[in-house]
PDB file of N, CA and C in Angstrom:
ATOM      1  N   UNK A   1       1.209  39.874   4.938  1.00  0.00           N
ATOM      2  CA  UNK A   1       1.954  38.664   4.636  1.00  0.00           C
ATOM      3  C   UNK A   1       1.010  37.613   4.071  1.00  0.00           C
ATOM      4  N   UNK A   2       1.065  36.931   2.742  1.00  0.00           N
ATOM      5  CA  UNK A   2       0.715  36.047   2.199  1.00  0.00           C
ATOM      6  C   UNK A   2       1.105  34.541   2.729  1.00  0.00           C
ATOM      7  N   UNK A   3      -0.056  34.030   2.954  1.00  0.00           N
ATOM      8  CA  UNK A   3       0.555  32.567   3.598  1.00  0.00           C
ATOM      9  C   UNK A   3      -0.050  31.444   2.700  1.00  0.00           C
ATOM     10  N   UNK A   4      -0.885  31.507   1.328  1.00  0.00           N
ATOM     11  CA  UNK A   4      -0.921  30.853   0.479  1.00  0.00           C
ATOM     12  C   UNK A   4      -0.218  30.257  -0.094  1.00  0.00           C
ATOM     13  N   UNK A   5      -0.372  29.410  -0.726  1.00  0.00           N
ATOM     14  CA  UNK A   5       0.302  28.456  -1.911  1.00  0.00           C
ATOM     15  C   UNK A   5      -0.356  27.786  -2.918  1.00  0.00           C
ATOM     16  N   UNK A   6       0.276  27.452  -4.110  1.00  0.00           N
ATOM     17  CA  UNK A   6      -0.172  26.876  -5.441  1.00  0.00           C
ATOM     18  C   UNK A   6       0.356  25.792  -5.465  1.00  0.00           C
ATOM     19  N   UNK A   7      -1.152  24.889  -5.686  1.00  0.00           N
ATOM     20  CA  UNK A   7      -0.399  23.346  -5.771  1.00  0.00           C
ATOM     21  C   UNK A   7      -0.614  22.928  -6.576  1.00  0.00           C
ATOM     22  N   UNK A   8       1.013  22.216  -6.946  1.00  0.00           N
ATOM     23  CA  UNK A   8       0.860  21.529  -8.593  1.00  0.00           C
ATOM     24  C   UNK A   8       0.647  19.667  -8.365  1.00  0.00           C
ATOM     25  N   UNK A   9       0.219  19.350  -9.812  1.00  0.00           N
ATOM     26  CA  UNK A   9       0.775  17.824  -9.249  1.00  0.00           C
ATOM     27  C   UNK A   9       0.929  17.867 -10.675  1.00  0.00           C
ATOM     28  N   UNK A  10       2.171  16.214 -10.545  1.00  0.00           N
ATOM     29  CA  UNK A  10       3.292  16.477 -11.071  1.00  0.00           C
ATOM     30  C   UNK A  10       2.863  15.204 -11.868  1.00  0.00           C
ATOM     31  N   UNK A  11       2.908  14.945 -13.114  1.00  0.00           N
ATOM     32  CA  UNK A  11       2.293  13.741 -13.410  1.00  0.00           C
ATOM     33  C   UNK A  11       3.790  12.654 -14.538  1.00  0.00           C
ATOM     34  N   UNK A  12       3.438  11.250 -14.824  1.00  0.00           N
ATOM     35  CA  UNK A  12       4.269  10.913 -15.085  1.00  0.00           C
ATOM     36  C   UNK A  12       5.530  11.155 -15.666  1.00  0.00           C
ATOM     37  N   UNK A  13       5.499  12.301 -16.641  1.00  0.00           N
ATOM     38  CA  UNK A  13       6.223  12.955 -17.291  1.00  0.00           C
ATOM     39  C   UNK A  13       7.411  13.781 -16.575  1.00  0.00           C
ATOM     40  N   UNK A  14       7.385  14.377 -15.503  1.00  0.00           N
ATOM     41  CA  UNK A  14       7.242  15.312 -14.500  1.00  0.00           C
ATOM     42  C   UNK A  14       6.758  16.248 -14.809  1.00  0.00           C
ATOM     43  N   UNK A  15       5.681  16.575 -15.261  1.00  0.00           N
ATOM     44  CA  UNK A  15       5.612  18.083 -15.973  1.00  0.00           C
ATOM     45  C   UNK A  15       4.631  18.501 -14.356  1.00  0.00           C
ATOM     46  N   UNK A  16       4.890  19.549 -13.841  1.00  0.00           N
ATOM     47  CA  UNK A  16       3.969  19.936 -13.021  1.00  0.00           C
ATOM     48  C   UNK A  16       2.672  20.888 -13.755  1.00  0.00           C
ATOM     49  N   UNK A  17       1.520  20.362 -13.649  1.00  0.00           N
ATOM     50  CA  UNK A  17       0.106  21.299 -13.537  1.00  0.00           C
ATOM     51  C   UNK A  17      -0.383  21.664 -12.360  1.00  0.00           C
ATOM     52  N   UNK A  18      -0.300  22.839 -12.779  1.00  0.00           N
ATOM     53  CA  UNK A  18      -1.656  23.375 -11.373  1.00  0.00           C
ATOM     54  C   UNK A  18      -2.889  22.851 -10.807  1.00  0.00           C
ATOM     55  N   UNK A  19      -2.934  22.635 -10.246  1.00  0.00           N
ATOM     56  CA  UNK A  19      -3.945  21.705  -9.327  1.00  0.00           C
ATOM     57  C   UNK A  19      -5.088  22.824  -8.594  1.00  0.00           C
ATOM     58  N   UNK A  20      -4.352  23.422  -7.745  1.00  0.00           N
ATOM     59  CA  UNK A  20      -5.312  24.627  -6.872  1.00  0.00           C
ATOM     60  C   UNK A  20      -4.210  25.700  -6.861  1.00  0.00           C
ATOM     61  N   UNK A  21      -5.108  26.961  -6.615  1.00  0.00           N
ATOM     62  CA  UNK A  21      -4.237  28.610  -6.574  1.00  0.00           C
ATOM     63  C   UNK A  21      -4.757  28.996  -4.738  1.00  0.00           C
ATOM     64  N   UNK A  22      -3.694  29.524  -4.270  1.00  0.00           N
ATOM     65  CA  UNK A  22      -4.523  30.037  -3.074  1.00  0.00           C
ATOM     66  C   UNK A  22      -4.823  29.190  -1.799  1.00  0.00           C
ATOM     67  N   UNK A  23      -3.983  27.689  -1.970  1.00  0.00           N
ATOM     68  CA  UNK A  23      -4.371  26.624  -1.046  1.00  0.00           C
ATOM     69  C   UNK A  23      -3.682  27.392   0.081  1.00  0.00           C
ATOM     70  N   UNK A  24      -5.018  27.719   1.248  1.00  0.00           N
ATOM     71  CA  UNK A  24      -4.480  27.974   2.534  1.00  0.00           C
ATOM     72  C   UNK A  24      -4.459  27.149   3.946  1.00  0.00           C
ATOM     73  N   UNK A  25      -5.161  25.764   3.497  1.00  0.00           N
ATOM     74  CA  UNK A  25      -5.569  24.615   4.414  1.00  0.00           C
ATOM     75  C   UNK A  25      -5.251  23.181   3.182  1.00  0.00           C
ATOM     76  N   UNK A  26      -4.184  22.360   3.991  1.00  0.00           N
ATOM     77  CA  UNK A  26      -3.940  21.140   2.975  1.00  0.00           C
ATOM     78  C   UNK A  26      -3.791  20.090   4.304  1.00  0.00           C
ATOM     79  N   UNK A  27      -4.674  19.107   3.911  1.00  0.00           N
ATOM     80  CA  UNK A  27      -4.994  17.439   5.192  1.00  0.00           C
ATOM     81  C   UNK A  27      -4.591  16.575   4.499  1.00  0.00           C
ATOM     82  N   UNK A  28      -3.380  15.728   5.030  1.00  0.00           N
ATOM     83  CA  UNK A  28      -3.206  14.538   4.567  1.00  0.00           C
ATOM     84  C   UNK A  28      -4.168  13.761   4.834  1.00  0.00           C
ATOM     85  N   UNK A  29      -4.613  13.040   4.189  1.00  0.00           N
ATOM     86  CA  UNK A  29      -5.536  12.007   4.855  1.00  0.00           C
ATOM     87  C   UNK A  29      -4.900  10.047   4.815  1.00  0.00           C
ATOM     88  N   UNK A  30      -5.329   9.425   4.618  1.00  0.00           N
ATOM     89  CA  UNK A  30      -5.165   8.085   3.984  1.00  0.00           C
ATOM     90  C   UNK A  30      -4.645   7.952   2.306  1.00  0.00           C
ATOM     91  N   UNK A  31      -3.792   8.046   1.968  1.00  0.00           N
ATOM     92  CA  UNK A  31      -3.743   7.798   0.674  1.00  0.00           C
ATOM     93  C   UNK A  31      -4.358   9.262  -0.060  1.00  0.00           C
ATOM     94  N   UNK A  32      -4.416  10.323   0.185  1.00  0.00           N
ATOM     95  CA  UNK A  32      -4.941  11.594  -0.148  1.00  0.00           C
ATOM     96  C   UNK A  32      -4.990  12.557   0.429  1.00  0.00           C
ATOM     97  N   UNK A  33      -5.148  13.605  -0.101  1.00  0.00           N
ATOM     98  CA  UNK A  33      -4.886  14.864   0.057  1.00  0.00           C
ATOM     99  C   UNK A  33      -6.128  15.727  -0.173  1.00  0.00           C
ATOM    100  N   UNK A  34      -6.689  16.322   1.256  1.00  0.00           N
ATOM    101  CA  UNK A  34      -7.602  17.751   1.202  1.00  0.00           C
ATOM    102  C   UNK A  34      -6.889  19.092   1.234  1.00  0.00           C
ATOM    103  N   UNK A  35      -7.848  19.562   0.357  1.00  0.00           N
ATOM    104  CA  UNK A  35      -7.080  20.969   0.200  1.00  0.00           C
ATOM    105  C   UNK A  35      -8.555  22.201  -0.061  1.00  0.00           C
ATOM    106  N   UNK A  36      -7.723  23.476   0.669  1.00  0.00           N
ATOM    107  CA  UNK A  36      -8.467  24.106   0.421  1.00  0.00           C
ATOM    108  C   UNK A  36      -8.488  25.310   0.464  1.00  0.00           C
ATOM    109  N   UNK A  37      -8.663  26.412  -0.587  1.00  0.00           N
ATOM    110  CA  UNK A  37      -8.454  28.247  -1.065  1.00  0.00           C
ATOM    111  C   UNK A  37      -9.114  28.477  -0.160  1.00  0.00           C
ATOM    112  N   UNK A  38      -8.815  30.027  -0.368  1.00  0.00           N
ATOM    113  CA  UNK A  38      -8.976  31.041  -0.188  1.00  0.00           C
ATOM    114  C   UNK A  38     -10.389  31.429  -0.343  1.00  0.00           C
ATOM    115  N   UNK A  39     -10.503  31.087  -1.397  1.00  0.00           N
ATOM    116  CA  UNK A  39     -12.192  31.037  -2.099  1.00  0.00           C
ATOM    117  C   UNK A  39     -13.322  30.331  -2.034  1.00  0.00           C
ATOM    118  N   UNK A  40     -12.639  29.041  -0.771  1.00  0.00           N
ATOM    119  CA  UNK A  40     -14.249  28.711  -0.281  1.00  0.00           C
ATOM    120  C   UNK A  40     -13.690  26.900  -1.241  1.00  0.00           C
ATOM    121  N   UNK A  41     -13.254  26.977  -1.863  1.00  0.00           N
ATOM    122  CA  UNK A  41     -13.044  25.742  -3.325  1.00  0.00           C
ATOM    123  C   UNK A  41     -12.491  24.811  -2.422  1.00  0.00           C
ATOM    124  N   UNK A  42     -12.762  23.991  -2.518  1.00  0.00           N
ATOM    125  CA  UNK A  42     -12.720  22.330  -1.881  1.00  0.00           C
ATOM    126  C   UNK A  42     -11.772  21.217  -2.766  1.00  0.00           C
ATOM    127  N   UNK A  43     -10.809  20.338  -3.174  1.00  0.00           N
ATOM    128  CA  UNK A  43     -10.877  19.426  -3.431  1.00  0.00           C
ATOM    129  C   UNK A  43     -10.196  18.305  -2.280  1.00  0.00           C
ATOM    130  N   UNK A  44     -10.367  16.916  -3.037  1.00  0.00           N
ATOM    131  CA  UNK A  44      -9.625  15.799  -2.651  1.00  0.00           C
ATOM    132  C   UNK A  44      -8.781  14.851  -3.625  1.00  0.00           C
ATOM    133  N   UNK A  45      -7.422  14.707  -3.404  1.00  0.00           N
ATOM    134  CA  UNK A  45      -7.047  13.949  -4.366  1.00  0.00           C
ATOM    135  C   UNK A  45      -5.963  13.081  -4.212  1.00  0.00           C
ATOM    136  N   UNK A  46      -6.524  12.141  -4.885  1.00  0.00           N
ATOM    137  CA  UNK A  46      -5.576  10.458  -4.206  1.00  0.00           C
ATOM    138  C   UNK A  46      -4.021  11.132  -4.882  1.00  0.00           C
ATOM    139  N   UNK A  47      -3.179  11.565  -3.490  1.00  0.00           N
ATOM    140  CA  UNK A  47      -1.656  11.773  -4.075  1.00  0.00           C
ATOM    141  C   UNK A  47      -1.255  11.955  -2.674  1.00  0.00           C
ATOM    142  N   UNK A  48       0.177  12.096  -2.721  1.00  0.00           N
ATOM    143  CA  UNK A  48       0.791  11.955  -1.737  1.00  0.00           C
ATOM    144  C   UNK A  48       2.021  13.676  -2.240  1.00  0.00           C
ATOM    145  N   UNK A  49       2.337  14.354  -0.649  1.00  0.00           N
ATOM    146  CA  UNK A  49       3.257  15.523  -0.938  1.00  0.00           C
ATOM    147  C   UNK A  49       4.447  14.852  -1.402  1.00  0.00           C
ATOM    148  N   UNK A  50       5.224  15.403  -2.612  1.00  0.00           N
ATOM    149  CA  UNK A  50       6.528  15.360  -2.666  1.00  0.00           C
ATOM    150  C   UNK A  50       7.489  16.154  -2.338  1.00  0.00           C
ATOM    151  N   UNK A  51       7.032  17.905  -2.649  1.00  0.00           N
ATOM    152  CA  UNK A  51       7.563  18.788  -2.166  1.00  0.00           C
ATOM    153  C   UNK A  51       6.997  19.861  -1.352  1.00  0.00           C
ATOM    154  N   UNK A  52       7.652  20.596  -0.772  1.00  0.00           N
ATOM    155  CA  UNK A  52       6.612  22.043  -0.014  1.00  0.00           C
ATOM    156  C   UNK A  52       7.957  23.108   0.086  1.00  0.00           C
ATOM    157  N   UNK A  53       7.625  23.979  -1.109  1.00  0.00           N
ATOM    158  CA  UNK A  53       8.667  25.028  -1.451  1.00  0.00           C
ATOM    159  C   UNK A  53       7.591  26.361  -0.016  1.00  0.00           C
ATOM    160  N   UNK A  54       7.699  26.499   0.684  1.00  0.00           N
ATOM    161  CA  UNK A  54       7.060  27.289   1.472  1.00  0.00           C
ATOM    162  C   UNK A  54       7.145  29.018   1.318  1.00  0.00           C
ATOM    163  N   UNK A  55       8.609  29.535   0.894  1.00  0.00           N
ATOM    164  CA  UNK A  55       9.425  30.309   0.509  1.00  0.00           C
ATOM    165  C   UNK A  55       8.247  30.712  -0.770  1.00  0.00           C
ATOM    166  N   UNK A  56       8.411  29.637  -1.314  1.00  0.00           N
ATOM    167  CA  UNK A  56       7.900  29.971  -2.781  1.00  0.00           C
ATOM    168  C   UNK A  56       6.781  29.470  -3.239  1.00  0.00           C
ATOM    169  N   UNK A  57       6.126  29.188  -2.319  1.00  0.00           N
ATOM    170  CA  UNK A  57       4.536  29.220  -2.190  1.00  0.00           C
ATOM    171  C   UNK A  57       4.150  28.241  -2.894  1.00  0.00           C
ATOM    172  N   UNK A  58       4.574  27.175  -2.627  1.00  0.00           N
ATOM    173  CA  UNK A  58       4.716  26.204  -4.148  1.00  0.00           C
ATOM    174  C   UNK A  58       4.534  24.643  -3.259  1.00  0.00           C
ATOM    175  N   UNK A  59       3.251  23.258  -3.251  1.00  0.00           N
ATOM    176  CA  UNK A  59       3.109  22.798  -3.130  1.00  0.00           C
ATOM    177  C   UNK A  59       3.084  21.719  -3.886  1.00  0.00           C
ATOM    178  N   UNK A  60       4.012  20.790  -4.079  1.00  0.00           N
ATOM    179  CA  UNK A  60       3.951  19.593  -5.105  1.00  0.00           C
ATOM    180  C   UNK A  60       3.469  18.563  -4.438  1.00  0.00           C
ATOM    181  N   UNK A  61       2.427  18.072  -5.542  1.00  0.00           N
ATOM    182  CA  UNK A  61       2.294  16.503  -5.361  1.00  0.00           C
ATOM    183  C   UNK A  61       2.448  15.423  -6.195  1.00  0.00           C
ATOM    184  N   UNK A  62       2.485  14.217  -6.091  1.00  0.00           N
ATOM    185  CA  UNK A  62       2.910  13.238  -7.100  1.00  0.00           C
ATOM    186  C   UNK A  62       1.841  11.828  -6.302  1.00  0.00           C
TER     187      UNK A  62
END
């Protein structure tokens, strides 16, 4: 069973881009978001969740 997800963020337009593949650890923090693969890959980024398709492995932010 796969418990990953791909997170997009979604930018003014709505167009969603991929952000990270494989996010298996995501921390809200203050005004931002840690996240972090499968692969060891780290980021942080000033956004807030809008969606969490869980089903469909699919993490939006805006």
């Amino acid at each position: 069973m796969m418990c990953e997800a791909n997170v997009y963020l979604m930018d003014a337009d709505g167009e969603e881009k991929l952000l990270m593949d494989a996010v298996d650890k995501v921390i809200p923090q203050e005004e931002k978001i840690y996240m972090e693969n499968i692969y060891g890959e780290r980021k942080t980024v000033k956004a807030r969740i809008k969606e969490m398709h869980l089903v469909d492995h699919r993490i939006i932010l805006e």
